[in-house]
N, C-alpha and C. Protein backbone atom coordinates (compact mmCIF):
# COMPACT_ATOMS: atom_id res chain seq x y z
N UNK A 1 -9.46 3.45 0.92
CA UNK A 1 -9.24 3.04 -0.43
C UNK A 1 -7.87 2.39 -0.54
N UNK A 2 -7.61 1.02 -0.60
CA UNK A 2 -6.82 0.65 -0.92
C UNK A 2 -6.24 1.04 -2.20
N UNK A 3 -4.84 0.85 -2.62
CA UNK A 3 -4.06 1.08 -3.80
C UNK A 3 -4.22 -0.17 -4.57
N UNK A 4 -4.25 -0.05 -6.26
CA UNK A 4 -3.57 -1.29 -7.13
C UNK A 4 -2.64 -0.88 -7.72
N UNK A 5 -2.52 -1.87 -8.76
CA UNK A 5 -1.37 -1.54 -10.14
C UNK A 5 -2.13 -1.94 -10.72
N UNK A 6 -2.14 -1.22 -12.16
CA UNK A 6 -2.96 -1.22 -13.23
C UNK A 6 -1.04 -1.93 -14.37
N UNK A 7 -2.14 -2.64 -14.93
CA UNK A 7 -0.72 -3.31 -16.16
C UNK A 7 0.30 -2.24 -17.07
N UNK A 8 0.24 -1.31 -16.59
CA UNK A 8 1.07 -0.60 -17.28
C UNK A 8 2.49 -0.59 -16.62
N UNK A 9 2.46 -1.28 -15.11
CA UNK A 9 3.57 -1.64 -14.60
C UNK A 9 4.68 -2.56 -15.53
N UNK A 10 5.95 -1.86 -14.86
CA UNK A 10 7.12 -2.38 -15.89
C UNK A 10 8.03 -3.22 -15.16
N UNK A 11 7.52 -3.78 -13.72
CA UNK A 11 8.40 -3.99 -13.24
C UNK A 11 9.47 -3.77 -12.69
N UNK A 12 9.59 -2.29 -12.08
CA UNK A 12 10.92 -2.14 -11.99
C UNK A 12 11.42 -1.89 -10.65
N UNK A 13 10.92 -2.76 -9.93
CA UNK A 13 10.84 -3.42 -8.21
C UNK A 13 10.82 -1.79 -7.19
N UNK A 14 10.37 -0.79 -7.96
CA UNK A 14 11.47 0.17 -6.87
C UNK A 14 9.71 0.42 -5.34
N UNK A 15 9.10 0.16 -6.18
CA UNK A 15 7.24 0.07 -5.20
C UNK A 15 7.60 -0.92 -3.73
N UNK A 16 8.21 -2.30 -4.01
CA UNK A 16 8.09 -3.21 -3.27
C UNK A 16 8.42 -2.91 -1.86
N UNK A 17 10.09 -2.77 -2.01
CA UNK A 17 10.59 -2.10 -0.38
C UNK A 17 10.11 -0.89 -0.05
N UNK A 18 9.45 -0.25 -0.17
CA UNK A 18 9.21 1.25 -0.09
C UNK A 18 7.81 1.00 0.97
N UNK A 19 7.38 -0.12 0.74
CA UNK A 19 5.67 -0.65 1.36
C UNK A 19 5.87 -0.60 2.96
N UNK A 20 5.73 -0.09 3.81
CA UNK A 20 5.58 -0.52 4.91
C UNK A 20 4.54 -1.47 6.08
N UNK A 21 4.17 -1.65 5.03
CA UNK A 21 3.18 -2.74 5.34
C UNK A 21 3.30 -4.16 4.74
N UNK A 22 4.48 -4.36 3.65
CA UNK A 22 4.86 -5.57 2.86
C UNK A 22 3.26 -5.71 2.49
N UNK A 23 2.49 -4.63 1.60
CA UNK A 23 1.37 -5.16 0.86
C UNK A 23 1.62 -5.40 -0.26
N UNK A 24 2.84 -5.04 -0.95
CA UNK A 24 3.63 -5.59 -2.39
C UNK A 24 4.12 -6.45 -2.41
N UNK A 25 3.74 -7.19 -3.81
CA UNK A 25 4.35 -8.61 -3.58
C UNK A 25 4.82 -8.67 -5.41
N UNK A 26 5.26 -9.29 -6.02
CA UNK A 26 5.51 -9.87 -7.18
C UNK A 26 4.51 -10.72 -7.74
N UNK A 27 3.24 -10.44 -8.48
CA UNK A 27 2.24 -11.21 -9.44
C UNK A 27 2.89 -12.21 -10.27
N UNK A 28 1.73 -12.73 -10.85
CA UNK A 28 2.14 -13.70 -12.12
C UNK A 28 3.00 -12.81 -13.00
N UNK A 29 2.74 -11.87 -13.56
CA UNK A 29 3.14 -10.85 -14.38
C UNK A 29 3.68 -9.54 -13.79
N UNK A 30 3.01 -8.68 -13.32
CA UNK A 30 2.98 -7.60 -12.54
C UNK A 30 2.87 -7.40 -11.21
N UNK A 31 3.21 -6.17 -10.32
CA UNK A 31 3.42 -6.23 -9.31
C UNK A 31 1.99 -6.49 -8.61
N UNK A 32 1.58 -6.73 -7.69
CA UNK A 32 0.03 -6.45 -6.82
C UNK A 32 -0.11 -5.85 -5.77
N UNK A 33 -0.98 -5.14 -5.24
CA UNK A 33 -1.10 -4.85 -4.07
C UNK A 33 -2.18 -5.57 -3.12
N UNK A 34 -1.75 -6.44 -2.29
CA UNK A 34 -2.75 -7.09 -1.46
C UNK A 34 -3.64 -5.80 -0.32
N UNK A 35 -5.17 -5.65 -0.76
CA UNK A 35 -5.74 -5.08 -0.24
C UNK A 35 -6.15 -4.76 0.76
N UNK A 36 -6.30 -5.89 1.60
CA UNK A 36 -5.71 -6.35 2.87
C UNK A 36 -5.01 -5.78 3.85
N UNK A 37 -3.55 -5.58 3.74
CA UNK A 37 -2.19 -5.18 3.79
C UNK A 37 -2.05 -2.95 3.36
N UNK A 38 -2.91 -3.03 2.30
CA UNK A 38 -2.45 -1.50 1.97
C UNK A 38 -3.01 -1.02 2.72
N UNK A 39 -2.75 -0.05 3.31
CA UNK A 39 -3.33 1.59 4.14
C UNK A 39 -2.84 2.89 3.21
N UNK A 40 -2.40 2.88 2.15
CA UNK A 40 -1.94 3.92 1.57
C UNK A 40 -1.10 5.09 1.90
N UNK A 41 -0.07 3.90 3.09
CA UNK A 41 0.86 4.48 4.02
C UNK A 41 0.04 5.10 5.19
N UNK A 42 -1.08 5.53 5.21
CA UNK A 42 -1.46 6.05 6.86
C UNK A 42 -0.91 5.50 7.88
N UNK A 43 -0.49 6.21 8.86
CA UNK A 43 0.29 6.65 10.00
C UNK A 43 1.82 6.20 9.83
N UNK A 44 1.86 6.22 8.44
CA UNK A 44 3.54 5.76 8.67
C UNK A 44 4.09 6.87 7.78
N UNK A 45 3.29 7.69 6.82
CA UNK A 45 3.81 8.91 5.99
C UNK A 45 2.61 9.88 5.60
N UNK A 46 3.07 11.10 4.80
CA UNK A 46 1.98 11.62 4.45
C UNK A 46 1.20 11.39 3.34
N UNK A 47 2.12 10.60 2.42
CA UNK A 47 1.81 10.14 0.97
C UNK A 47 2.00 9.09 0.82
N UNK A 48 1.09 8.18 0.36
CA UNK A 48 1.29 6.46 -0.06
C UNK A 48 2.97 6.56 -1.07
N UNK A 49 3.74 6.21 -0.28
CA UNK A 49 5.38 5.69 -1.04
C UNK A 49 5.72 5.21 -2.04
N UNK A 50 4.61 3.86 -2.55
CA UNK A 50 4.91 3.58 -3.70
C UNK A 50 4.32 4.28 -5.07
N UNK A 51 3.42 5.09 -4.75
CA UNK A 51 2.88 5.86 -5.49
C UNK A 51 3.44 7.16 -5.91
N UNK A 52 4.62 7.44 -4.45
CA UNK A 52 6.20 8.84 -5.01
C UNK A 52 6.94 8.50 -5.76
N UNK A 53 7.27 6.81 -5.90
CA UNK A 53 8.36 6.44 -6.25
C UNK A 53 7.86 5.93 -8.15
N UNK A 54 6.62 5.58 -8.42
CA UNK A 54 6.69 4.81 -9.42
C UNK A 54 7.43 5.47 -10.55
N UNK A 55 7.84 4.89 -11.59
CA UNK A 55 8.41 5.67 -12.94
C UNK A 55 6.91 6.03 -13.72
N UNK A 56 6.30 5.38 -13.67
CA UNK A 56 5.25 5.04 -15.07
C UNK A 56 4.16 5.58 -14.37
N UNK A 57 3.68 5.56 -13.12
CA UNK A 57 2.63 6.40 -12.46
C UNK A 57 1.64 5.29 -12.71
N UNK A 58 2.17 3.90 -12.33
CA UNK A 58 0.88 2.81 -12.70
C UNK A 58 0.19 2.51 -11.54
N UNK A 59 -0.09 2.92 -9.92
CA UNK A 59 -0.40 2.91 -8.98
C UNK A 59 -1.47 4.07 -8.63
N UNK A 60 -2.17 3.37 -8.40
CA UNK A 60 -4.27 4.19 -8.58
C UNK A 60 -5.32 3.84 -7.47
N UNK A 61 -5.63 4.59 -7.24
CA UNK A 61 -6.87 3.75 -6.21
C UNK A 61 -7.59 3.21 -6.38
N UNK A 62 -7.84 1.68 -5.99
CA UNK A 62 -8.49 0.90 -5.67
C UNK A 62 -9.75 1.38 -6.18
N UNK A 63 -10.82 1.26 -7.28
CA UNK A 63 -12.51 1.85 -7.15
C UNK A 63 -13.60 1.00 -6.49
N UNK A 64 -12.69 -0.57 -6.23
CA UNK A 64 -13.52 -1.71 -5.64
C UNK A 64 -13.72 -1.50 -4.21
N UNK A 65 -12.35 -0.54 -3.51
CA UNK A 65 -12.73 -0.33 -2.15
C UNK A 65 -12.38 0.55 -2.02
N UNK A 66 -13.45 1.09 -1.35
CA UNK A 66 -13.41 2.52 -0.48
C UNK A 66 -13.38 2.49 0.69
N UNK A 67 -12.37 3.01 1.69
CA UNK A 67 -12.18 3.00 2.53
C UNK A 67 -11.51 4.68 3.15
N UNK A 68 -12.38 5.22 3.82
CA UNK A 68 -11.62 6.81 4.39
C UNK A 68 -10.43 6.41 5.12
N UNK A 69 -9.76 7.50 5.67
CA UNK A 69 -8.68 7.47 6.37
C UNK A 69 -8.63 6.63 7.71
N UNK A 70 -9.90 6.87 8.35
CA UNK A 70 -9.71 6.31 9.64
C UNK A 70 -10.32 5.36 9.25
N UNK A 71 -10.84 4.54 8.44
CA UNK A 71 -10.75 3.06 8.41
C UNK A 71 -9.45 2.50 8.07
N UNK A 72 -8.70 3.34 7.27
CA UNK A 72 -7.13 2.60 6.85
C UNK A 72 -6.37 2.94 8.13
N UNK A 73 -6.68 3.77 8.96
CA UNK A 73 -6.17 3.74 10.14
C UNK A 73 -5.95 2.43 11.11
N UNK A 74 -7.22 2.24 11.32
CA UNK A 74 -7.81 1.33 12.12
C UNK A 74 -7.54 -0.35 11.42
N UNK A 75 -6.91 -0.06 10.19
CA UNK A 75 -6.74 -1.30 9.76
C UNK A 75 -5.02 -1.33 9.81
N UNK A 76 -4.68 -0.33 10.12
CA UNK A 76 -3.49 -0.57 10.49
C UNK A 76 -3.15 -0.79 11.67
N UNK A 77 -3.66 0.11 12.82
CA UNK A 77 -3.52 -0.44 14.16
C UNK A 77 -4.20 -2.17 14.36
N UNK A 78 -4.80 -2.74 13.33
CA UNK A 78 -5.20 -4.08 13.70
C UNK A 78 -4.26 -5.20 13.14
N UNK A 79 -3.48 -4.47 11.75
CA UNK A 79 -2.39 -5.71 11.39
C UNK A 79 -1.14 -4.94 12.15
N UNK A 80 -0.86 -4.32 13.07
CA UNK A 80 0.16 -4.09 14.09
C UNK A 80 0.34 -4.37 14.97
N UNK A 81 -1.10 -4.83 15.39
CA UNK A 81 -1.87 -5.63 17.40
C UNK A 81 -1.46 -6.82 16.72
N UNK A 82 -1.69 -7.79 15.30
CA UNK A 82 -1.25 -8.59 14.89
C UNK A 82 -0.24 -9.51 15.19
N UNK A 83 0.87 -8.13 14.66
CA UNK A 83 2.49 -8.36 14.79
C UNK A 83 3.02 -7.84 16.11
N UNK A 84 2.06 -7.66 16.85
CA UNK A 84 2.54 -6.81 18.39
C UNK A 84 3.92 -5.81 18.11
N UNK A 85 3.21 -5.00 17.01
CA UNK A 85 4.13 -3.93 17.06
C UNK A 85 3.22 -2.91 17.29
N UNK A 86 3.94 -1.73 17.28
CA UNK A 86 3.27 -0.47 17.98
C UNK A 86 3.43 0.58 16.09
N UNK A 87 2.53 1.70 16.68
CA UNK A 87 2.11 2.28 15.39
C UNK A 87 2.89 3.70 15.68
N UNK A 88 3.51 3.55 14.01
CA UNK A 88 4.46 5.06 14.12
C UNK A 88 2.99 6.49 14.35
N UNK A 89 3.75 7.44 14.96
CA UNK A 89 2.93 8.53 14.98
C UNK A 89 3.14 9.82 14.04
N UNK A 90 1.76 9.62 12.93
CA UNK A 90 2.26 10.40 11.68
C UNK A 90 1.67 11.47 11.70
């Protein structure tokens, strides 16, 4: 299950660097999460980061995709073979 932002976001950048995957980006309006890109932090923490950090609690799961753990796994070891980097062990 990838993460979104629902519009109740205020902008207040603190989601963006926190991504370890740079799946945050700056929208027309609001922040986004490219779906793509999110794993909901798997293998890099125990809790999706931008979702500890928000003020407003505007970061929700995705209902368009479902995805278990070891598919967000596996989608992380594939944008890491990508970047020929290696995968933290969480």
């Amino acid at each position: 299950m990838a993460l979104m932002i629902t519009d109740e976001c205020i902008n207040c950048d603190v989601c963006e660097p926190e991504c370890p995957n740079n799946a945050i980006s700056q929208g027309e309006e609001i922040y986004v999460i490219d779906p793509r890109l999110c794993t909901e932090c798997v293998g890099h923490y125990e809790t999706a980061q931008c979702v500890e950090v928000c003020p407003v609690d505007c970061i929700i799961i995705n209902p368009d995709i479902v995805e278990t753990k070891e598919q967000l796994r596996d989608k992380l070891l594939a944008l890491n073979e990508q970047h020929g980097q290696q995968v933290p062990q969480v």
